[in-house]
PDB file of N, CA and C in Angstrom:
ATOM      1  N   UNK A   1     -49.593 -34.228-108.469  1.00  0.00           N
ATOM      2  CA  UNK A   1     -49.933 -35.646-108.354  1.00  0.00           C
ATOM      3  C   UNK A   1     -49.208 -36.243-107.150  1.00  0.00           C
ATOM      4  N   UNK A   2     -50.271 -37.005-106.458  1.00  0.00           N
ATOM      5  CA  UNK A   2     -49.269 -37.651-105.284  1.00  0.00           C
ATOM      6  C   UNK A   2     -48.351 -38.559-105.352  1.00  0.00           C
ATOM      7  N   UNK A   3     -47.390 -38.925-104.895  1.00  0.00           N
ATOM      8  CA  UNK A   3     -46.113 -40.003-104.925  1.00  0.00           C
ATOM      9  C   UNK A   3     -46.429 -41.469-104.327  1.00  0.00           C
ATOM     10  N   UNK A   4     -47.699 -41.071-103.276  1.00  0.00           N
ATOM     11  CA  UNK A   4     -48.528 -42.570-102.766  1.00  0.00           C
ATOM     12  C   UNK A   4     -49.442 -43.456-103.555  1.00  0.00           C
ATOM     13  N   UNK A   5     -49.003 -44.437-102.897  1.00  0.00           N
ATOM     14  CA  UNK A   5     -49.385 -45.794-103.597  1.00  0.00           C
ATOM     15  C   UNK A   5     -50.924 -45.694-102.493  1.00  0.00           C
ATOM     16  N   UNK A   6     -50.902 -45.279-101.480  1.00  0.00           N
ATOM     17  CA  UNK A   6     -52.128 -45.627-100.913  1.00  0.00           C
ATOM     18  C   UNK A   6     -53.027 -44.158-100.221  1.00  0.00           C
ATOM     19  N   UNK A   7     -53.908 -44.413-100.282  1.00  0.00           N
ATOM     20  CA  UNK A   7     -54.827 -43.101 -99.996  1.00  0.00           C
ATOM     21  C   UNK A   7     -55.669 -42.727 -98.817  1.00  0.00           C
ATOM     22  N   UNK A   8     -55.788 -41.988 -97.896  1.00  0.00           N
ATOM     23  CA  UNK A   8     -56.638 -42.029 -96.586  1.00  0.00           C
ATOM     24  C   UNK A   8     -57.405 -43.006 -96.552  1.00  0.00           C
ATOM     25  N   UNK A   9     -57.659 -43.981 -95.717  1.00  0.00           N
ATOM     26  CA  UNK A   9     -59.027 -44.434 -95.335  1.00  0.00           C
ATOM     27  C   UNK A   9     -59.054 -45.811 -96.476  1.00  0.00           C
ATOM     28  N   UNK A  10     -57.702 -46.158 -96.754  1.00  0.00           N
ATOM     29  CA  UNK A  10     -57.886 -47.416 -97.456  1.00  0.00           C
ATOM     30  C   UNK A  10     -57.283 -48.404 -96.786  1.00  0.00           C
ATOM     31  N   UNK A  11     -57.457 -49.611 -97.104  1.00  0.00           N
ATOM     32  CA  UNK A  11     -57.243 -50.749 -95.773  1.00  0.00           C
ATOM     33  C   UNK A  11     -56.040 -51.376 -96.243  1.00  0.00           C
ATOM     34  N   UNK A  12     -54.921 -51.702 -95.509  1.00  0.00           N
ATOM     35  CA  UNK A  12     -53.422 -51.726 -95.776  1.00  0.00           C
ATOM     36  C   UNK A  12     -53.378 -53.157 -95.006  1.00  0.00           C
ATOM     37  N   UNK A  13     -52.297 -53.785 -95.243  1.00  0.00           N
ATOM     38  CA  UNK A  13     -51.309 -54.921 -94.574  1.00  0.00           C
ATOM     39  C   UNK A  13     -50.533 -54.922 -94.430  1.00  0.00           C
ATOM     40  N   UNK A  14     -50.083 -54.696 -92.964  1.00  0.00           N
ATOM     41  CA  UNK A  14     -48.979 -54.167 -92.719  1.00  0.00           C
ATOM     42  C   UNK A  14     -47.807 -55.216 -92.481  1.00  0.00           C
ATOM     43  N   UNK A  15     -46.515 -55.463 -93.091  1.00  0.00           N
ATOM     44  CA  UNK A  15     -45.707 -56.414 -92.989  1.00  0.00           C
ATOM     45  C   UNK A  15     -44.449 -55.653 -92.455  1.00  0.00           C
ATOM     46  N   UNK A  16     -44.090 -55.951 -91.012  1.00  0.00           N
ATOM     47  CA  UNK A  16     -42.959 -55.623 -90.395  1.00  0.00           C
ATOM     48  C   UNK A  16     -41.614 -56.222 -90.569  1.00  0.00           C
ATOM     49  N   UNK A  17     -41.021 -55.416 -90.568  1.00  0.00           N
ATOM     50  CA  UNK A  17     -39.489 -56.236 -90.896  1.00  0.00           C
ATOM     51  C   UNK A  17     -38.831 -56.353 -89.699  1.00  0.00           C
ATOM     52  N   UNK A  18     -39.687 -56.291 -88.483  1.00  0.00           N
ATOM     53  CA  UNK A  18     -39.081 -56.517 -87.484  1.00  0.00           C
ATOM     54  C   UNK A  18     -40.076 -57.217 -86.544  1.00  0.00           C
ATOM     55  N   UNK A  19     -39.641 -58.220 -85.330  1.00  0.00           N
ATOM     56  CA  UNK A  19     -40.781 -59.601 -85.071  1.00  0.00           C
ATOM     57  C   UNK A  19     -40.796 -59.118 -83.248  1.00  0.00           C
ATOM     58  N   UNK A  20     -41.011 -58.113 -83.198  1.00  0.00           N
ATOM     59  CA  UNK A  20     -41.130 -57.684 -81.826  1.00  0.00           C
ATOM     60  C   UNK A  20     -42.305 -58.443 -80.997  1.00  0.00           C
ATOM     61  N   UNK A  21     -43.121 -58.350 -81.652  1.00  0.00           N
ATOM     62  CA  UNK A  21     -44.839 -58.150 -81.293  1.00  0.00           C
ATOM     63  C   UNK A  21     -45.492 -59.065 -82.297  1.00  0.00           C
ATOM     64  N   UNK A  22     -45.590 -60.348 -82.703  1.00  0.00           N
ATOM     65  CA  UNK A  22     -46.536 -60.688 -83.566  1.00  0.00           C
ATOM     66  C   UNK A  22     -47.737 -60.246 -83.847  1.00  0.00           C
ATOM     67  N   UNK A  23     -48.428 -59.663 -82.911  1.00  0.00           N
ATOM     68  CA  UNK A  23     -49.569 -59.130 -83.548  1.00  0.00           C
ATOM     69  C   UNK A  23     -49.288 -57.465 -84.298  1.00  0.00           C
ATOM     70  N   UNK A  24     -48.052 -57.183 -84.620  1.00  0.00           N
ATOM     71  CA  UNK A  24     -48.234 -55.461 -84.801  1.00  0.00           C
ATOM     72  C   UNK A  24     -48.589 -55.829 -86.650  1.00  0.00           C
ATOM     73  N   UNK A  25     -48.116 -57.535 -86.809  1.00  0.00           N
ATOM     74  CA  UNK A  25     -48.390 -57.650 -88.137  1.00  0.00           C
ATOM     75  C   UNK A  25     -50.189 -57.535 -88.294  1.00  0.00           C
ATOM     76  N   UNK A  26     -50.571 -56.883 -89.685  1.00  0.00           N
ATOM     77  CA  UNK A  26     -52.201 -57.041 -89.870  1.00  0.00           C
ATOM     78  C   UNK A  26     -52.286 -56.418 -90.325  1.00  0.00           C
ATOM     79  N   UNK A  27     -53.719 -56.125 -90.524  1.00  0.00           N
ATOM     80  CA  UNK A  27     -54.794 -55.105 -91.264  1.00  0.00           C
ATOM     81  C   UNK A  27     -55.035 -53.698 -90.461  1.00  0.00           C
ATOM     82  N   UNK A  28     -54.607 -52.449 -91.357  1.00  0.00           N
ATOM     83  CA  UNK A  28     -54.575 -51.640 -91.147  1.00  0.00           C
ATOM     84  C   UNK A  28     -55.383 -50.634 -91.503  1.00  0.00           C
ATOM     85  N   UNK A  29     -55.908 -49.395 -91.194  1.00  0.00           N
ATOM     86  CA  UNK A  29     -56.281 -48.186 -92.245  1.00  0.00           C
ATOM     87  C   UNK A  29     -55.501 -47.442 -92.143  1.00  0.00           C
ATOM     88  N   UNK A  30     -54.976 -46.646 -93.391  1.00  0.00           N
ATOM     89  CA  UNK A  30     -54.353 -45.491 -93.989  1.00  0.00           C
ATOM     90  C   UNK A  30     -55.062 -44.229 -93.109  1.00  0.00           C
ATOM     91  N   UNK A  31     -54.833 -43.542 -92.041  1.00  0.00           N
ATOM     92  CA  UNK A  31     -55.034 -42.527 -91.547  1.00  0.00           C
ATOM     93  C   UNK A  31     -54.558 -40.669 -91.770  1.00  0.00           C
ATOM     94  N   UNK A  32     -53.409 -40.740 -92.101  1.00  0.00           N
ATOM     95  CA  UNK A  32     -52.978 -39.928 -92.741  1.00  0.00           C
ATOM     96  C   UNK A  32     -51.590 -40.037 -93.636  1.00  0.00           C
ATOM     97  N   UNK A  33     -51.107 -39.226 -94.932  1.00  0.00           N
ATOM     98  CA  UNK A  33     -50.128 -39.786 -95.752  1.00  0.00           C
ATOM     99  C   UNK A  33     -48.786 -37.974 -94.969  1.00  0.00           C
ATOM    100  N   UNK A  34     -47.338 -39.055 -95.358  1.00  0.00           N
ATOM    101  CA  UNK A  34     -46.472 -37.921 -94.509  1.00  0.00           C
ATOM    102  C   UNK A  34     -45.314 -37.959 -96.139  1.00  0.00           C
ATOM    103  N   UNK A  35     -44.661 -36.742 -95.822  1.00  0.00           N
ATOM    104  CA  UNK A  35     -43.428 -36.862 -96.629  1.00  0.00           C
ATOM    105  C   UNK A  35     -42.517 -37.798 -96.672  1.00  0.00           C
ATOM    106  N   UNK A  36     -42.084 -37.963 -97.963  1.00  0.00           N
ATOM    107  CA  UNK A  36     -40.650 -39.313 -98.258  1.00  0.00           C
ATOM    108  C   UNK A  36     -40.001 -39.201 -96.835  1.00  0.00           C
ATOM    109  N   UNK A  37     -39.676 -39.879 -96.783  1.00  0.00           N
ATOM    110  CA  UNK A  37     -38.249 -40.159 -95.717  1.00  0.00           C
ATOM    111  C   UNK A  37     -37.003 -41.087 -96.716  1.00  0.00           C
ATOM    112  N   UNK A  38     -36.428 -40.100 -97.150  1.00  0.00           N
ATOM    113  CA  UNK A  38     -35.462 -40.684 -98.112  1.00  0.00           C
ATOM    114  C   UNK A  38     -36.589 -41.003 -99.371  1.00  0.00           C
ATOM    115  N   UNK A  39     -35.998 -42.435 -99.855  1.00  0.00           N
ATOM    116  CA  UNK A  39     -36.863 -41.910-101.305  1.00  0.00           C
ATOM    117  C   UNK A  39     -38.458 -43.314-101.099  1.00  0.00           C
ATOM    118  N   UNK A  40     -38.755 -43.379 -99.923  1.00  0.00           N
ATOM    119  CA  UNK A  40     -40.223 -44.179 -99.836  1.00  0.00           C
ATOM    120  C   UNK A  40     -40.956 -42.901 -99.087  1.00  0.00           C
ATOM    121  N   UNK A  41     -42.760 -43.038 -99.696  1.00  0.00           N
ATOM    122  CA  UNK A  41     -43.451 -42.232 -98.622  1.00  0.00           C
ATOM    123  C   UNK A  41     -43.755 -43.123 -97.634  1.00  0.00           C
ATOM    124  N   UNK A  42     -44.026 -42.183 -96.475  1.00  0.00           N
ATOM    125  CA  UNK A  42     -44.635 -42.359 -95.176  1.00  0.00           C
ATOM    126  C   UNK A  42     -46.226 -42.224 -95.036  1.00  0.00           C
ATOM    127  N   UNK A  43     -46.781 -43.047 -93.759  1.00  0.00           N
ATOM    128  CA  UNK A  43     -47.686 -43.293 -93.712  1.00  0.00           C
ATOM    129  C   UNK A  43     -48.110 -43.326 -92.055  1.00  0.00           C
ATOM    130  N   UNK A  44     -49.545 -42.512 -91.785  1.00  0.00           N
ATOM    131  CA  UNK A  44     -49.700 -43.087 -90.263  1.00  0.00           C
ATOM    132  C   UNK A  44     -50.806 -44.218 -90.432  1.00  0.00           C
ATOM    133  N   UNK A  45     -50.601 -45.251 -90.092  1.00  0.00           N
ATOM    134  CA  UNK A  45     -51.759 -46.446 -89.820  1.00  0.00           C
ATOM    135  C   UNK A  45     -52.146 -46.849 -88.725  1.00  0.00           C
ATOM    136  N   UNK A  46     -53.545 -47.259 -88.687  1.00  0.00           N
ATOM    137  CA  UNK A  46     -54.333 -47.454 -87.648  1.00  0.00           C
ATOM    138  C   UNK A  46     -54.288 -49.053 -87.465  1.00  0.00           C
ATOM    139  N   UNK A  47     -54.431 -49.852 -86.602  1.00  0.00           N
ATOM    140  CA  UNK A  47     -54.646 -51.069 -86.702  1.00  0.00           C
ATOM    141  C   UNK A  47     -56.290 -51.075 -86.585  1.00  0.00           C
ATOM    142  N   UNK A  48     -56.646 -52.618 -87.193  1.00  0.00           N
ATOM    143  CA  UNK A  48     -58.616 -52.536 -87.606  1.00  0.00           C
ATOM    144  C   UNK A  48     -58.555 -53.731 -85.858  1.00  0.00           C
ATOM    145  N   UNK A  49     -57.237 -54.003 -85.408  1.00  0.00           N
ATOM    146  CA  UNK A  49     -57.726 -55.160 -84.300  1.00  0.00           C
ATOM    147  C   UNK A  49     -57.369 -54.646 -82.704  1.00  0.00           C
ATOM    148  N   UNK A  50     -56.727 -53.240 -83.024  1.00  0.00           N
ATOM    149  CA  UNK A  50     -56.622 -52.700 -81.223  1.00  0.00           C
ATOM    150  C   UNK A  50     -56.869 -51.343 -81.644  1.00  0.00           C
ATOM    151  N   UNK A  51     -55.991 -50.749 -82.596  1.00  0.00           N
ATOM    152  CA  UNK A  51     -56.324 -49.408 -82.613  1.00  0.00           C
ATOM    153  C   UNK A  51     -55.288 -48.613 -82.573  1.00  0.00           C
ATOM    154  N   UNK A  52     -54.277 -49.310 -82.237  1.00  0.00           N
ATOM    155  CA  UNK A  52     -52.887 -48.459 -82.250  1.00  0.00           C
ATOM    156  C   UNK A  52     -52.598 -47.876 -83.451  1.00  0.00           C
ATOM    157  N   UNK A  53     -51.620 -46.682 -83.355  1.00  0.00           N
ATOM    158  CA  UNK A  53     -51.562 -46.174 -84.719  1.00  0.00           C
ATOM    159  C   UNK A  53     -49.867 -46.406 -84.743  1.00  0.00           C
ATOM    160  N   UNK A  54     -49.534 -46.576 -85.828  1.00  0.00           N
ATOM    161  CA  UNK A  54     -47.821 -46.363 -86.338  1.00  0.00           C
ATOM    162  C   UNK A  54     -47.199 -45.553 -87.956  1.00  0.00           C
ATOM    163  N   UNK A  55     -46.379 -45.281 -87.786  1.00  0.00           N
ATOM    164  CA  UNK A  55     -45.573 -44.599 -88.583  1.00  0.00           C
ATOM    165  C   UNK A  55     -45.073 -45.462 -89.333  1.00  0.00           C
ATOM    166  N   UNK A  56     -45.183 -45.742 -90.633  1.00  0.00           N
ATOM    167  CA  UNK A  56     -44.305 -46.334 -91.378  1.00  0.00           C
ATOM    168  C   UNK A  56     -44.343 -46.035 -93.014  1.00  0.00           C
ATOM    169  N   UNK A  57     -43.282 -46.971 -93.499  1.00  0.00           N
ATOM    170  CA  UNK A  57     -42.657 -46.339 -94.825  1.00  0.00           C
ATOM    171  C   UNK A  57     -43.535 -47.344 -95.645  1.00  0.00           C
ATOM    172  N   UNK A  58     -43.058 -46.784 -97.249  1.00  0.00           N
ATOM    173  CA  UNK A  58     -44.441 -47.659 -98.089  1.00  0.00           C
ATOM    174  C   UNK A  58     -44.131 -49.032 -98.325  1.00  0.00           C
ATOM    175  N   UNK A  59     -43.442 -49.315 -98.231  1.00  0.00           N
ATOM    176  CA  UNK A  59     -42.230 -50.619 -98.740  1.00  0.00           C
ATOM    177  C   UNK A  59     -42.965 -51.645 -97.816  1.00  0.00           C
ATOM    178  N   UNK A  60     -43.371 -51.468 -96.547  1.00  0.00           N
ATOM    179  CA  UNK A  60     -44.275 -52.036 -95.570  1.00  0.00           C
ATOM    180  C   UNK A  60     -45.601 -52.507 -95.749  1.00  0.00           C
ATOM    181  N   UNK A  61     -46.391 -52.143 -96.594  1.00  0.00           N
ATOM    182  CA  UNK A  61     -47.807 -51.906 -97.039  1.00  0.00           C
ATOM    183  C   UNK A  61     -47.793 -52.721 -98.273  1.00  0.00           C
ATOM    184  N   UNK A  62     -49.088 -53.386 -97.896  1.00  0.00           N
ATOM    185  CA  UNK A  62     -49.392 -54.309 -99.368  1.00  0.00           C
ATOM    186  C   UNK A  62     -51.263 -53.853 -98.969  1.00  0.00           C
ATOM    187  N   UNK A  63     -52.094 -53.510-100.419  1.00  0.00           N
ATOM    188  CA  UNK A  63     -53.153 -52.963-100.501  1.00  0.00           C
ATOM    189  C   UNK A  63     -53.893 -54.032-100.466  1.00  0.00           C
ATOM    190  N   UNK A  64     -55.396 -53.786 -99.852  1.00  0.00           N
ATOM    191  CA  UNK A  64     -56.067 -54.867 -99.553  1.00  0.00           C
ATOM    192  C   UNK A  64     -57.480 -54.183-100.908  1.00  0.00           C
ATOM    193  N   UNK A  65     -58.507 -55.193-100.570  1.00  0.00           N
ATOM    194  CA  UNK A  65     -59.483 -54.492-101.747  1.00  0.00           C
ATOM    195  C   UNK A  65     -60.289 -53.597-101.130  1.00  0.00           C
ATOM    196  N   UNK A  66     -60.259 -52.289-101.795  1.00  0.00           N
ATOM    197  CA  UNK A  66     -61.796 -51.382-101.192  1.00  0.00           C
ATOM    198  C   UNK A  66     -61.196 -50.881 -99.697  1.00  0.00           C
ATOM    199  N   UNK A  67     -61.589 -49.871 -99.660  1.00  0.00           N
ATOM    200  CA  UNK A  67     -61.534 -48.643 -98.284  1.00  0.00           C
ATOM    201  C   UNK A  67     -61.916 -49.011 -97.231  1.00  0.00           C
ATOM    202  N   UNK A  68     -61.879 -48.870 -96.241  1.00  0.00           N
ATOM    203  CA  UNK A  68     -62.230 -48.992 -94.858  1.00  0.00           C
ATOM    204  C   UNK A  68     -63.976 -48.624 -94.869  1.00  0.00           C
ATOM    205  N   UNK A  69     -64.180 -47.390 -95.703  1.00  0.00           N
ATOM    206  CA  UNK A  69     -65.512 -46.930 -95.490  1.00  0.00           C
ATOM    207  C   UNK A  69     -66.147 -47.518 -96.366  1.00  0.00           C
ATOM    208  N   UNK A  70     -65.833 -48.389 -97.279  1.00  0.00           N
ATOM    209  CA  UNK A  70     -66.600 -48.609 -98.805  1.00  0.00           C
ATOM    210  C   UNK A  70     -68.042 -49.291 -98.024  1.00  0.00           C
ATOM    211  N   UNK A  71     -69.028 -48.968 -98.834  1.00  0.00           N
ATOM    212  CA  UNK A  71     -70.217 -49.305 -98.313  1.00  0.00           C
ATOM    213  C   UNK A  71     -70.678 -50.430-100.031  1.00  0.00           C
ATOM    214  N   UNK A  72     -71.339 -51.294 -99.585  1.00  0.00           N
ATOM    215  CA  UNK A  72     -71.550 -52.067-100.844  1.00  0.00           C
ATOM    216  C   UNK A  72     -73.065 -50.902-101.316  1.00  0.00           C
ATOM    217  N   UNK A  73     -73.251 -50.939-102.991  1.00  0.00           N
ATOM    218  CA  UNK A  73     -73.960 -50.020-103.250  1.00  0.00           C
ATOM    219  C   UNK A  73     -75.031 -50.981-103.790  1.00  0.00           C
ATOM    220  N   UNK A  74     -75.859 -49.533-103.696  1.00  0.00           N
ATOM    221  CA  UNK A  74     -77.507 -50.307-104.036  1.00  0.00           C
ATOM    222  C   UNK A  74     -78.283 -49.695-105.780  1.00  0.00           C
ATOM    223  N   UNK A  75     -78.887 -50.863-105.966  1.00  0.00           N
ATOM    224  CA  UNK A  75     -79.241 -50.552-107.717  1.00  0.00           C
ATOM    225  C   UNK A  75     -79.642 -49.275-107.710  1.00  0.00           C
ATOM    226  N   UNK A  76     -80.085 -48.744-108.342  1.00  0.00           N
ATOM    227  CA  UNK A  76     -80.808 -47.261-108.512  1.00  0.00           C
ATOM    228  C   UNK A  76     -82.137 -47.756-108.262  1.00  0.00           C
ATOM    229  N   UNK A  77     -83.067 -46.525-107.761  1.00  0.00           N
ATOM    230  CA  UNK A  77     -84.449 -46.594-107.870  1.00  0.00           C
ATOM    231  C   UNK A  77     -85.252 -46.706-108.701  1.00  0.00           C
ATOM    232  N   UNK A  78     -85.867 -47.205-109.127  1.00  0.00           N
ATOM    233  CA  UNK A  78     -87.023 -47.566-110.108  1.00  0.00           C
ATOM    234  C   UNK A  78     -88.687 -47.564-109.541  1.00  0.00           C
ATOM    235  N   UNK A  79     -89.203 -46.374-109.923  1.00  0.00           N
ATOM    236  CA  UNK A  79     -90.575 -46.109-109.624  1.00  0.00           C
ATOM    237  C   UNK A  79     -91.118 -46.548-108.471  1.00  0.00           C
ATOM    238  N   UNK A  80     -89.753 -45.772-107.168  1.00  0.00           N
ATOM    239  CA  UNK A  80     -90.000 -46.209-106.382  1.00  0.00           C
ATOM    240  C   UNK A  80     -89.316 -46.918-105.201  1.00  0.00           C
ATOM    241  N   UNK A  81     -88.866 -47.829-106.289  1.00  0.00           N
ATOM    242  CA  UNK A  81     -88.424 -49.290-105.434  1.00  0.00           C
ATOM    243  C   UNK A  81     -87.265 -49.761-106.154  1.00  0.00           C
ATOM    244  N   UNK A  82     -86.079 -50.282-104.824  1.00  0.00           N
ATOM    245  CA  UNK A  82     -85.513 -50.708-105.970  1.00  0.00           C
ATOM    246  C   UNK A  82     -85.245 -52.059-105.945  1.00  0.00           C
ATOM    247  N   UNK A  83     -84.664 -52.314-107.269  1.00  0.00           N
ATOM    248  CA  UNK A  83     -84.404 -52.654-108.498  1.00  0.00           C
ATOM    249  C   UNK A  83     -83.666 -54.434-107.589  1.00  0.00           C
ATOM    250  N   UNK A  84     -83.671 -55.860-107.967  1.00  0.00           N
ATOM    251  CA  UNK A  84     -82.431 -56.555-107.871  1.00  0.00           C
ATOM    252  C   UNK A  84     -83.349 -57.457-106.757  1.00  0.00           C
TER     253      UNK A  84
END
Protein backbone atom coordinates (compact mmCIF):
# COMPACT_ATOMS: atom_id res chain seq x y z
CA UNK A 1 0.00 0.00 0.00
CA UNK A 2 1.29 3.40 -0.81
CA UNK A 3 2.26 6.02 1.98
CA UNK A 4 0.83 8.95 -0.55
CA UNK A 5 -1.82 11.07 0.02
CA UNK A 6 -1.76 11.95 -3.72
CA UNK A 7 -1.59 9.93 -6.94
CA UNK A 8 -0.07 10.58 -10.59
CA UNK A 9 -1.96 12.90 -12.62
CA UNK A 10 -4.06 14.43 -9.80
CA UNK A 11 -4.30 18.20 -9.50
CA UNK A 12 -2.45 19.58 -6.30
CA UNK A 13 -2.02 23.19 -4.62
CA UNK A 14 0.92 23.90 -4.06
CA UNK A 15 1.63 26.11 -0.84
CA UNK A 16 5.30 27.24 -0.40
CA UNK A 17 6.81 28.00 2.73
CA UNK A 18 9.01 30.11 1.12
CA UNK A 19 7.91 33.71 -0.89
CA UNK A 20 10.65 33.78 -3.51
CA UNK A 21 8.47 33.90 -6.59
CA UNK A 22 4.77 34.56 -5.99
CA UNK A 23 3.71 32.82 -8.72
CA UNK A 24 5.59 29.29 -7.81
CA UNK A 25 2.35 29.32 -5.47
CA UNK A 26 -0.74 27.33 -7.56
CA UNK A 27 -2.21 24.59 -9.21
CA UNK A 28 -0.27 21.79 -9.92
CA UNK A 29 -0.26 18.07 -11.41
CA UNK A 30 1.19 15.19 -9.53
CA UNK A 31 3.75 13.91 -12.18
CA UNK A 32 5.58 11.41 -10.49
CA UNK A 33 5.54 10.12 -6.55
CA UNK A 34 9.47 9.77 -4.87
CA UNK A 35 10.56 8.21 -1.51
CA UNK A 36 10.04 9.80 2.17
CA UNK A 37 12.64 12.21 2.75
CA UNK A 38 12.62 11.79 6.44
CA UNK A 39 9.19 10.91 7.50
CA UNK A 40 6.90 13.09 4.56
CA UNK A 41 6.64 11.63 0.89
CA UNK A 42 7.97 13.39 -2.01
CA UNK A 43 6.54 14.49 -5.02
CA UNK A 44 7.52 15.85 -8.65
CA UNK A 45 4.86 18.58 -9.72
CA UNK A 46 4.11 20.20 -12.76
CA UNK A 47 2.70 23.67 -12.71
CA UNK A 48 -1.02 23.82 -14.92
CA UNK A 49 0.24 27.90 -15.55
CA UNK A 50 4.03 27.64 -17.06
CA UNK A 51 5.01 24.20 -16.79
CA UNK A 52 7.81 24.12 -14.55
CA UNK A 53 8.24 21.10 -12.61
CA UNK A 54 9.44 20.95 -8.72
CA UNK A 55 10.32 18.62 -6.07
CA UNK A 56 8.52 18.77 -3.05
CA UNK A 57 7.41 17.19 0.25
CA UNK A 58 3.65 16.29 1.08
CA UNK A 59 3.13 18.74 3.87
CA UNK A 60 3.11 21.30 0.76
CA UNK A 61 0.12 19.89 -1.16
CA UNK A 62 -3.48 20.42 -0.47
CA UNK A 63 -5.80 18.14 -3.04
CA UNK A 64 -7.95 19.80 -5.42
CA UNK A 65 -11.20 17.81 -6.88
CA UNK A 66 -10.72 15.17 -9.73
CA UNK A 67 -7.41 14.47 -11.86
CA UNK A 68 -5.91 16.48 -14.32
CA UNK A 69 -7.27 13.93 -16.99
CA UNK A 70 -10.81 13.41 -15.50
CA UNK A 71 -13.07 13.71 -18.44
CA UNK A 72 -16.82 14.48 -17.35
CA UNK A 73 -18.74 11.13 -18.30
CA UNK A 74 -21.54 10.43 -20.53
CA UNK A 75 -24.98 8.42 -19.67
CA UNK A 76 -24.78 5.02 -21.19
CA UNK A 77 -26.28 4.26 -24.55
CA UNK A 78 -29.71 3.50 -25.01
CA UNK A 79 -30.86 2.02 -28.40
CA UNK A 80 -28.57 3.91 -29.82
CA UNK A 81 -28.56 7.22 -28.43
CA UNK A 82 -27.82 8.55 -25.52
CA UNK A 83 -29.67 8.99 -22.73
CA UNK A 84 -30.02 12.87 -20.65
Amino acid sequence: MSEHKFVVGQRVQFLPDWFIDPTTEGQYTVVRLFHKEGHLPQYRIKSEQDGHERMVLEDRLDGLLGPATAKRSLPPLRGGKRSG
